[in-house]
Protein backbone atom coordinates (compact mmCIF):
# COMPACT_ATOMS: atom_id res chain seq x y z
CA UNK A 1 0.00 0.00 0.00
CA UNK A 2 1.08 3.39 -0.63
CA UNK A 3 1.27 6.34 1.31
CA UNK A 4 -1.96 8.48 1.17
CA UNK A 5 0.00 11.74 0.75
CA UNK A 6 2.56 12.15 -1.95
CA UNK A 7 5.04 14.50 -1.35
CA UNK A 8 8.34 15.25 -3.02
CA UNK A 9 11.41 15.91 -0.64
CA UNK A 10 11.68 19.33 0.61
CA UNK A 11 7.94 20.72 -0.48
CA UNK A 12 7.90 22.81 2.64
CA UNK A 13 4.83 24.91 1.31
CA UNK A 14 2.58 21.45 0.93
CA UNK A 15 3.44 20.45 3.95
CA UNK A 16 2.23 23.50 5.84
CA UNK A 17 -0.67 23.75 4.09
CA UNK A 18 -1.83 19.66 4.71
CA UNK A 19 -1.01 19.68 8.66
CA UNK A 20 -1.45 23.40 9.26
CA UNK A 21 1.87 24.28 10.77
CA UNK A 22 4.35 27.37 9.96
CA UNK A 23 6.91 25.89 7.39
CA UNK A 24 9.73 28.14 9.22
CA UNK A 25 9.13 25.85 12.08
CA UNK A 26 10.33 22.91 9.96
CA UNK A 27 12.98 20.85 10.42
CA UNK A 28 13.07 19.43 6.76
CA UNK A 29 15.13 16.11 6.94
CA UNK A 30 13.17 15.18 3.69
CA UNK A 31 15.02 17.39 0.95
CA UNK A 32 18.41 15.94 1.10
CA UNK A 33 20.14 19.58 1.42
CA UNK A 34 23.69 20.79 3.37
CA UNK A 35 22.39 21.62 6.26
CA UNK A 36 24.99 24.41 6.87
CA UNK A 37 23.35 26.80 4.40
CA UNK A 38 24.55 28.55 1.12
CA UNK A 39 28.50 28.98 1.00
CA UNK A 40 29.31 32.21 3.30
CA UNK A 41 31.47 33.38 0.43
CA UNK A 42 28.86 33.50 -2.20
CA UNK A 43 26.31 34.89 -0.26
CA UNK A 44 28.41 37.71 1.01
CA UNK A 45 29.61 38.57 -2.75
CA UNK A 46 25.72 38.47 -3.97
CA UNK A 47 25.35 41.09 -1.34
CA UNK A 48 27.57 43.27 -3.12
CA UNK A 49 26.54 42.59 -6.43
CA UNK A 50 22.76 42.70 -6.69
CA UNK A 51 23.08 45.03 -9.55
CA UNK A 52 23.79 42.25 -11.55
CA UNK A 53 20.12 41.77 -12.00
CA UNK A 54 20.05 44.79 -14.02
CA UNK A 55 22.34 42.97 -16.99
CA UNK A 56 21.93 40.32 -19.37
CA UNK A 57 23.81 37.07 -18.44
CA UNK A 58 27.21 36.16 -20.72
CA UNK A 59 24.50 33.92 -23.28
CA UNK A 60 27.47 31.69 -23.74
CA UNK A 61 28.03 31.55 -19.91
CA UNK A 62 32.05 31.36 -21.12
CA UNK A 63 33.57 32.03 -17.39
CA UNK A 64 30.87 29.78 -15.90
CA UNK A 65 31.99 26.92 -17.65
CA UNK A 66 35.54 27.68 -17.08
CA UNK A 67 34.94 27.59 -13.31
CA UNK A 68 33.15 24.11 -13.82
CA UNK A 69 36.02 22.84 -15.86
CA UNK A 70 38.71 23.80 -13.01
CA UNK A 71 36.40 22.16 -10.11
CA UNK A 72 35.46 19.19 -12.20
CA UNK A 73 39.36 19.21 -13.62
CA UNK A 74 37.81 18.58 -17.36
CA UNK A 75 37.77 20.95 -20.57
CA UNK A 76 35.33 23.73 -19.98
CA UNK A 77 34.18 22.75 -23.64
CA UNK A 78 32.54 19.54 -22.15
CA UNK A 79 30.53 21.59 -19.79
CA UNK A 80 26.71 21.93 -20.31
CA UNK A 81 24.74 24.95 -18.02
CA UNK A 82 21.24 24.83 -17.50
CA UNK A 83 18.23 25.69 -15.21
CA UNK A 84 18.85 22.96 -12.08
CA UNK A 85 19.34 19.23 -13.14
CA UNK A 86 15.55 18.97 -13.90
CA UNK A 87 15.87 21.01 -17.31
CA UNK A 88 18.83 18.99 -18.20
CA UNK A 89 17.23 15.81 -17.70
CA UNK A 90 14.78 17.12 -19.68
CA UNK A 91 16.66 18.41 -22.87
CA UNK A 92 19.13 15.35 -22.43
CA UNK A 93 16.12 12.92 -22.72
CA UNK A 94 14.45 15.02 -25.74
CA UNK A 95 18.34 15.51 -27.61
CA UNK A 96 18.80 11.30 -27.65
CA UNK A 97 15.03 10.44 -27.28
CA UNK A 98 15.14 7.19 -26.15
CA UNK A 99 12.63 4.26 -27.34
CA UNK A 100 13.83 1.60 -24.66
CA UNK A 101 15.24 3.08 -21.28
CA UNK A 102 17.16 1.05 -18.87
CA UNK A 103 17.00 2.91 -15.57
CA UNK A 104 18.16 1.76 -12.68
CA UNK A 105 15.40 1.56 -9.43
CA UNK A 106 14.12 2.52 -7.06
CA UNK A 107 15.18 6.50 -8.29
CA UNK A 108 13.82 9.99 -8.57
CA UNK A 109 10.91 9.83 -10.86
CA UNK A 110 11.18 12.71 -13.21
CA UNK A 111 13.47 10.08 -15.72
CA UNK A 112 10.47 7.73 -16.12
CA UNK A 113 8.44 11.23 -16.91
CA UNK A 114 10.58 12.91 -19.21
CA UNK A 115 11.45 9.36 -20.60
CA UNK A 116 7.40 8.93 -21.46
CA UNK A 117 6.86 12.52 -22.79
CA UNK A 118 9.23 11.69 -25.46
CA UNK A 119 7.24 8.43 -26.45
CA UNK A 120 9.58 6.34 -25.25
CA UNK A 121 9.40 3.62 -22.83
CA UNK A 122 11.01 2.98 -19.05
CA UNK A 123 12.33 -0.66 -17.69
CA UNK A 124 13.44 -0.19 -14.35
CA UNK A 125 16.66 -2.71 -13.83
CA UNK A 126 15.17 -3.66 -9.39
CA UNK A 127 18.14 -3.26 -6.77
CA UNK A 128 17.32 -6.16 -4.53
CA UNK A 129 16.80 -4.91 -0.76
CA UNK A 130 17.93 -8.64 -0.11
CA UNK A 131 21.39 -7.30 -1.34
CA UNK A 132 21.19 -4.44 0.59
CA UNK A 133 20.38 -2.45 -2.74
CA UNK A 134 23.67 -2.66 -3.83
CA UNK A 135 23.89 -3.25 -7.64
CA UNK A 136 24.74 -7.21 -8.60
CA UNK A 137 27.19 -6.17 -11.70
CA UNK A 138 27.33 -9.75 -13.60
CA UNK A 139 23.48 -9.98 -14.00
CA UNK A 140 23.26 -5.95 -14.79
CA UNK A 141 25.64 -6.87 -17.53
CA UNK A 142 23.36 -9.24 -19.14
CA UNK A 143 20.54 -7.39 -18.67
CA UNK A 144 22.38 -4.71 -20.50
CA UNK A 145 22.55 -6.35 -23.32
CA UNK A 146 19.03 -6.35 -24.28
CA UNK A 147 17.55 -3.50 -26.47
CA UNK A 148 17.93 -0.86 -25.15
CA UNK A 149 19.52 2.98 -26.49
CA UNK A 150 19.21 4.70 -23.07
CA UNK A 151 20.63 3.87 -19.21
CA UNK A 152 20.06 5.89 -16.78
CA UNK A 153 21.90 5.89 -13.41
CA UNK A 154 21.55 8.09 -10.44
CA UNK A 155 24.70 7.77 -8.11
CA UNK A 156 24.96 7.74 -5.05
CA UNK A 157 21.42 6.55 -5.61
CA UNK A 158 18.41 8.40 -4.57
CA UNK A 159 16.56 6.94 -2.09
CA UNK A 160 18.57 3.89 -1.28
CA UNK A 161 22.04 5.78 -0.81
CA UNK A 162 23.88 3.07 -2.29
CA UNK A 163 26.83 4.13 -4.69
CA UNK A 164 28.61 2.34 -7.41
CA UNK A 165 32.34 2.61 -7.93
CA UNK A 166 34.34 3.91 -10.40
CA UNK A 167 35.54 0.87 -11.56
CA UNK A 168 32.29 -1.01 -11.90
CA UNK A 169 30.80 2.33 -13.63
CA UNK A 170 34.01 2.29 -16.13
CA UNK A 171 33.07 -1.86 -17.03
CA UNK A 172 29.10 -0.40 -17.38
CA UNK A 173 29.92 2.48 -19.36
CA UNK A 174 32.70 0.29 -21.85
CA UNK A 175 29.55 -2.31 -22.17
CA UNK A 176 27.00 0.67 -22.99
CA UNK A 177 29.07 2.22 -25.86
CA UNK A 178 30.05 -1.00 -27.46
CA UNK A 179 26.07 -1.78 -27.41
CA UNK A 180 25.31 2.19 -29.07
CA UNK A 181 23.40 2.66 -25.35
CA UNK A 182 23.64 6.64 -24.12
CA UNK A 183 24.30 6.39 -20.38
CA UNK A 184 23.29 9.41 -18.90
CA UNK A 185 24.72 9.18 -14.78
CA UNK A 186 22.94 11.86 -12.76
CA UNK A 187 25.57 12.54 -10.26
CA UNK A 188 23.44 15.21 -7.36
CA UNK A 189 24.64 13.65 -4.15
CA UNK A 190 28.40 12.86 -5.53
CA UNK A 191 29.99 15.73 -3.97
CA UNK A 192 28.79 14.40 0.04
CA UNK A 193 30.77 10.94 -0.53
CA UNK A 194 33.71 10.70 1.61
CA UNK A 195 35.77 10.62 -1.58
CA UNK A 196 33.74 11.77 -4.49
CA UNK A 197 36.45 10.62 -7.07
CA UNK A 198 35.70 6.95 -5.68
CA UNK A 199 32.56 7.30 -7.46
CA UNK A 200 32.07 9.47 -9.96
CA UNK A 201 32.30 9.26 -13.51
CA UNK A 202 33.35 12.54 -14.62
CA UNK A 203 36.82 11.66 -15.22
CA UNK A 204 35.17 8.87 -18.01
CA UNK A 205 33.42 11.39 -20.14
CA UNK A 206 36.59 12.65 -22.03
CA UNK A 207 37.31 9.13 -23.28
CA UNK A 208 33.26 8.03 -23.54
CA UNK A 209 31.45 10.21 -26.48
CA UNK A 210 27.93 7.78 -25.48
CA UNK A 211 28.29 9.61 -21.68
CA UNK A 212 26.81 12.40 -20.00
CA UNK A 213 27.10 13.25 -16.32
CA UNK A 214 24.89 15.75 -14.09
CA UNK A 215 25.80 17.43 -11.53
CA UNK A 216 23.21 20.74 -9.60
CA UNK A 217 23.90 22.83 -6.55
CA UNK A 218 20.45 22.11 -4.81
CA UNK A 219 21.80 19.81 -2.54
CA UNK A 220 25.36 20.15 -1.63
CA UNK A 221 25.55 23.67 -2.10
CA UNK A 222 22.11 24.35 -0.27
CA UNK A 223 20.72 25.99 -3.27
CA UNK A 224 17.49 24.76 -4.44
CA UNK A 225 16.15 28.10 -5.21
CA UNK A 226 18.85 29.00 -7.21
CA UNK A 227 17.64 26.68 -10.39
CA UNK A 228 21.47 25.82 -11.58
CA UNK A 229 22.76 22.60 -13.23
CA UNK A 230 25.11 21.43 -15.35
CA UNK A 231 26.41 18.52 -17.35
CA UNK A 232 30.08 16.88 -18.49
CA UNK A 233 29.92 15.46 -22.19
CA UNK A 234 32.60 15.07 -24.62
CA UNK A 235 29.97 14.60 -26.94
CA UNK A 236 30.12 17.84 -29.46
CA UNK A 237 27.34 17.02 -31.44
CA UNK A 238 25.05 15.84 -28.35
CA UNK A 239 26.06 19.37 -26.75
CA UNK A 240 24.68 21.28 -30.14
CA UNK A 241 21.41 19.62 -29.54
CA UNK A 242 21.03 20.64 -26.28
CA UNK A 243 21.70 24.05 -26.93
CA UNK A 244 18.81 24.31 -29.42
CA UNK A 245 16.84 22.75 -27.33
CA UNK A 246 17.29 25.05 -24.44
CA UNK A 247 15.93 29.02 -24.32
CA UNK A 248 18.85 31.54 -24.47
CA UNK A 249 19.63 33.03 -20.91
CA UNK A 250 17.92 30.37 -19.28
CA UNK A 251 20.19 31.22 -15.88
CA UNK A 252 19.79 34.15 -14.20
CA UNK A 253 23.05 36.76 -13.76
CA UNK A 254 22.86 36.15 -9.93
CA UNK A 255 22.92 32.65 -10.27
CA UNK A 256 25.52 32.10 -12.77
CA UNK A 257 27.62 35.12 -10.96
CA UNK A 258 26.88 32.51 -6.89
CA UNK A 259 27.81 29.18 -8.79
CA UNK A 260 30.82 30.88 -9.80
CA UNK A 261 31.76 31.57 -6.24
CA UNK A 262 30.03 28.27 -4.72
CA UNK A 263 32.44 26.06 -6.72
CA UNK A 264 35.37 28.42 -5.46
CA UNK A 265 34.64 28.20 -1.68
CA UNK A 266 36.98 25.68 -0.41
CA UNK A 267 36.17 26.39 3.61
CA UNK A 268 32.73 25.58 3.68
CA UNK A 269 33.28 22.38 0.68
CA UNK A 270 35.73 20.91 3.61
CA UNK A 271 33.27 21.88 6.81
CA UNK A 272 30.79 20.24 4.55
CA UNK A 273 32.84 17.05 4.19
CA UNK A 274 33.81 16.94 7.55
CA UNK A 275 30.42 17.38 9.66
CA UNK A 276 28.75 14.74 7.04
CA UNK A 277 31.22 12.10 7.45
CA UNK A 278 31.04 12.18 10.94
CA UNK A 279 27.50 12.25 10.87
CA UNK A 280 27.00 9.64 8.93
CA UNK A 281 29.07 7.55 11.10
CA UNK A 282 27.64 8.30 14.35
CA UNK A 283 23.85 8.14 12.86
CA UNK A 284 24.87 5.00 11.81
CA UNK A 285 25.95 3.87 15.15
CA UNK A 286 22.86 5.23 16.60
CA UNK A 287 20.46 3.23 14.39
CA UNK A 288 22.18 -0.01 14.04
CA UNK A 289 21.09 -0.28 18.00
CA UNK A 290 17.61 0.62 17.58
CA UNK A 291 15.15 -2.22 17.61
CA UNK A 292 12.94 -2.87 14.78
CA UNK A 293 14.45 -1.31 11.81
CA UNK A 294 16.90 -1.88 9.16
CA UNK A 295 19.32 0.04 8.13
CA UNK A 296 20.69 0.56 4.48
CA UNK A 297 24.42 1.61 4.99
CA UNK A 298 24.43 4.89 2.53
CA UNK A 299 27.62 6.61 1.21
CA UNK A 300 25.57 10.31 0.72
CA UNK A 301 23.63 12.28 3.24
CA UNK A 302 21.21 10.46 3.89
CA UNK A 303 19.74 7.05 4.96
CA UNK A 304 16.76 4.71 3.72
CA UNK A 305 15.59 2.54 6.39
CA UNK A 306 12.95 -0.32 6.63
CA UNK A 307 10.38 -0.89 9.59
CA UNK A 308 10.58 -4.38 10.67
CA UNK A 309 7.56 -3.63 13.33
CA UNK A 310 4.49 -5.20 10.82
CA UNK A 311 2.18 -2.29 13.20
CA UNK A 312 3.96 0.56 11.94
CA UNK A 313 4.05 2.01 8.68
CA UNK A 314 5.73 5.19 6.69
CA UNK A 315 3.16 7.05 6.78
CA UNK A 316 2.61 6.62 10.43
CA UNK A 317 6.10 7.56 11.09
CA UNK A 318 5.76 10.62 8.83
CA UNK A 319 2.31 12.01 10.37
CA UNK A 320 3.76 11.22 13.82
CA UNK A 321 7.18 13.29 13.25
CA UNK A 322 5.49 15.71 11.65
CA UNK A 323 3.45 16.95 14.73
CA UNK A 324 6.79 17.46 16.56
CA UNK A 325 7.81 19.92 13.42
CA UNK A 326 9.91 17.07 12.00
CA UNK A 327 9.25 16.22 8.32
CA UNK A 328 11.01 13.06 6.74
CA UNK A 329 10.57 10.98 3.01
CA UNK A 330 7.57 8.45 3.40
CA UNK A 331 9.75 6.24 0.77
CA UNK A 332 6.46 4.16 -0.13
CA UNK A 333 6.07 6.61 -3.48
CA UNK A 334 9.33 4.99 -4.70
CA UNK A 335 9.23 1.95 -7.36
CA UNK A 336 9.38 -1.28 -5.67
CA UNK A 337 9.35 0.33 -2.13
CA UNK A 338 6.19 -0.25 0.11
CA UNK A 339 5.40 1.29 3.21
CA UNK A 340 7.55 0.01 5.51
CA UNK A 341 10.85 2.16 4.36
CA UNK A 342 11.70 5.79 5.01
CA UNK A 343 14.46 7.84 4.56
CA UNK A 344 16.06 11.16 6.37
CA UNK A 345 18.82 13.03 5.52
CA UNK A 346 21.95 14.47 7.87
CA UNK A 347 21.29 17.83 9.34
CA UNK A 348 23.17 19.56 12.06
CA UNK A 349 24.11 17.25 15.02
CA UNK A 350 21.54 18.83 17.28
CA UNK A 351 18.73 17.90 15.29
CA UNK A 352 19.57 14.66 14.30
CA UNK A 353 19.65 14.11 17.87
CA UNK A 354 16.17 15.07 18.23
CA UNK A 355 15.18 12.81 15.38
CA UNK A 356 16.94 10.10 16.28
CA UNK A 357 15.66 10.08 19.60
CA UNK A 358 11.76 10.60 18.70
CA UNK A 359 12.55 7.86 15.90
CA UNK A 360 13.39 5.09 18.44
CA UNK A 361 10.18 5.75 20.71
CA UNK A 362 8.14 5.66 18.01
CA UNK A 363 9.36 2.72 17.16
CA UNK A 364 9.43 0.70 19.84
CA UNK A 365 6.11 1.88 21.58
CA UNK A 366 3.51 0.22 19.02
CA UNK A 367 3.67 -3.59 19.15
């Protein structure tokens, strides 16, 4: 059974308006985002230039990219800017339009949308919770070799937290080009790994023309609002499509003048490292001795956990939390997820205290 309310992660405004409370009161351990806030250095340096919004944006977004390139350490030509990762998912999916998608599940659903709005069709490739979610890579290869032009992988994955390594992403990659399949790797949560190079597959696309990696600032840089994206492609011809696809300006001069600035802000990239690997760990800790759940060990910021008490469900949890002003993911919306798992993110050690805590009673109390 699913959950009665859908809600995406981080839809404050909803969630005020269905249980009547002030969304500034809100702890929001549903939207996946750095708890510490935007990077002190950007915010201070959009402070001083707000007249930005008085001029056009560079259309070809030239120093942008170059930033990108130098964080990413690939050619600025490879770089692809857009309005957040949801308008690149979108163009992406309309440049290759893909009849047979391969995309890798339970994931964010806006893939198997975009996927159908191009007339194509979506087969989700099931992690097995019996696995612990964690992709098997000999029987993904086979199934890879059916017919299909389009794979889609979101890693670290979202909501399982599970990544896949580099070198098991270079063998599916190799495989996907030799079969003519596009492999498009949405890459949000990368950057709160312990060591994001372990994982990602940026370093790939130079030497991979069927590749395209995406990468947004909503999460790890706190910056939903700010509607920036990108993507890494090597593909020149793939990148010319996307460009017609996509409106001229489509990101504001305040936002492309804070990404600049975000990528640049080493202090708060390391604080943000530091306070979610220890986080991580000790949440960890914490839940592996509470009765009655099981925990999925996640390599992000956040944790997808299943309720072994058959009396409680999600969207118990979810209601219950919620009266105390804390909001977490009823998972049950997820493909092949029921409702028995949730998932939180990491926020600041006080409040995961106060989660943690209220999680455990809750619980245990119902038997």
């Amino acid at each position: 059974m699913k959950s009665k309310h859908y809600l995406h992660g981080g839809d404050l405004d909803r969630v005020s308006e269905m249980y009547h409370i002030d969304k500034d009161t809100i702890w929001d351990f549903s939207g996946n985002i750095n708890p510490l806030g935007i990077s002190p250095k950007a915010k201070e340096a959009l402070k001083k230039n707000i007249d930005l919004i008085a001029t056009y944006p560079d259309r070809n977004y030239t120093s942008l990219k170059q930033t990108i390139g130098a964080y990413c350490h690939i050619n600025a030509s490879h770089v692809i800017v857009g309005n957040g990762s949801t308008e690149l998912i979108s163009i992406v999916i309309n440049a290759v339009k893909p009849q047979n998608a391969l995309v890798l599940g339970p994931t964010y659903s806006e893939y198997e949308r975009e996927i159908a709005l191009n007339g194509g069709l979506c087969h989700y490739y099931a992690l097995k919770e019996q696995s612990e979610f964690i992709l098997d890579i000999e029987n993904f290869m086979n199934e890879l070799k059916k017919d299909y032009d389009m794979l889609i992988v979101c890693n670290p994955n979202n909501p399982t937290g599970t990544g896949i390594t580099l070198d098991i992403l270079t063998l599916i990659i190799s495989a996907a080009q030799k079969l003519d399949i596009f492999a498009m790797i949405d890459e949000t949560y990368i950057e709160f790994c312990d060591d994001p190079s372990a994982y990602s597959a940026v370093s790939l696309a130079k030497d991979f023309d069927h590749l395209l990696v995406i990468r947004g600032v909503s999460k790890f840089f706190s910056s939903p609002g700010l509607r920036f994206g990108y993507c890494i492609c090597s593909n020149q011809g793939l990148i010319a499509s996307t460009q017609k696809l996509q409106n001229p300006w489509s990101i504001n001069s305040l936002a492309a003048f804070a990404a600049e600035i975000m990528f640049t802000d080493k202090a708060y990239i390391e604080h943000t490292h530091s306070l979610m690997a220890s986080e991580r760990t000790r949440i960890l800790h914490a839940l592996s001795a509470t009765p009655s759940i099981h925990v999925f060990k996640p390599v992000a910021n956040f944790v997808l956990l299943k309720i072994l008490n058959p009396s409680i469900s999600s969207d118990y949890v979810l209601n219950a939390l919620i009266k105390d002003g804390l909001l977490i993911r009823d998972a049950s919306s997820f493909p092949f997820l029921d409702d028995r798992f949730i998932r939180f993110c990491f926020l600041k050690p006080n409040q995961n205290d106060v989660l943690l805590s209220k999680l455990k009673d809750l619980l245990t109390q119902k038997n």
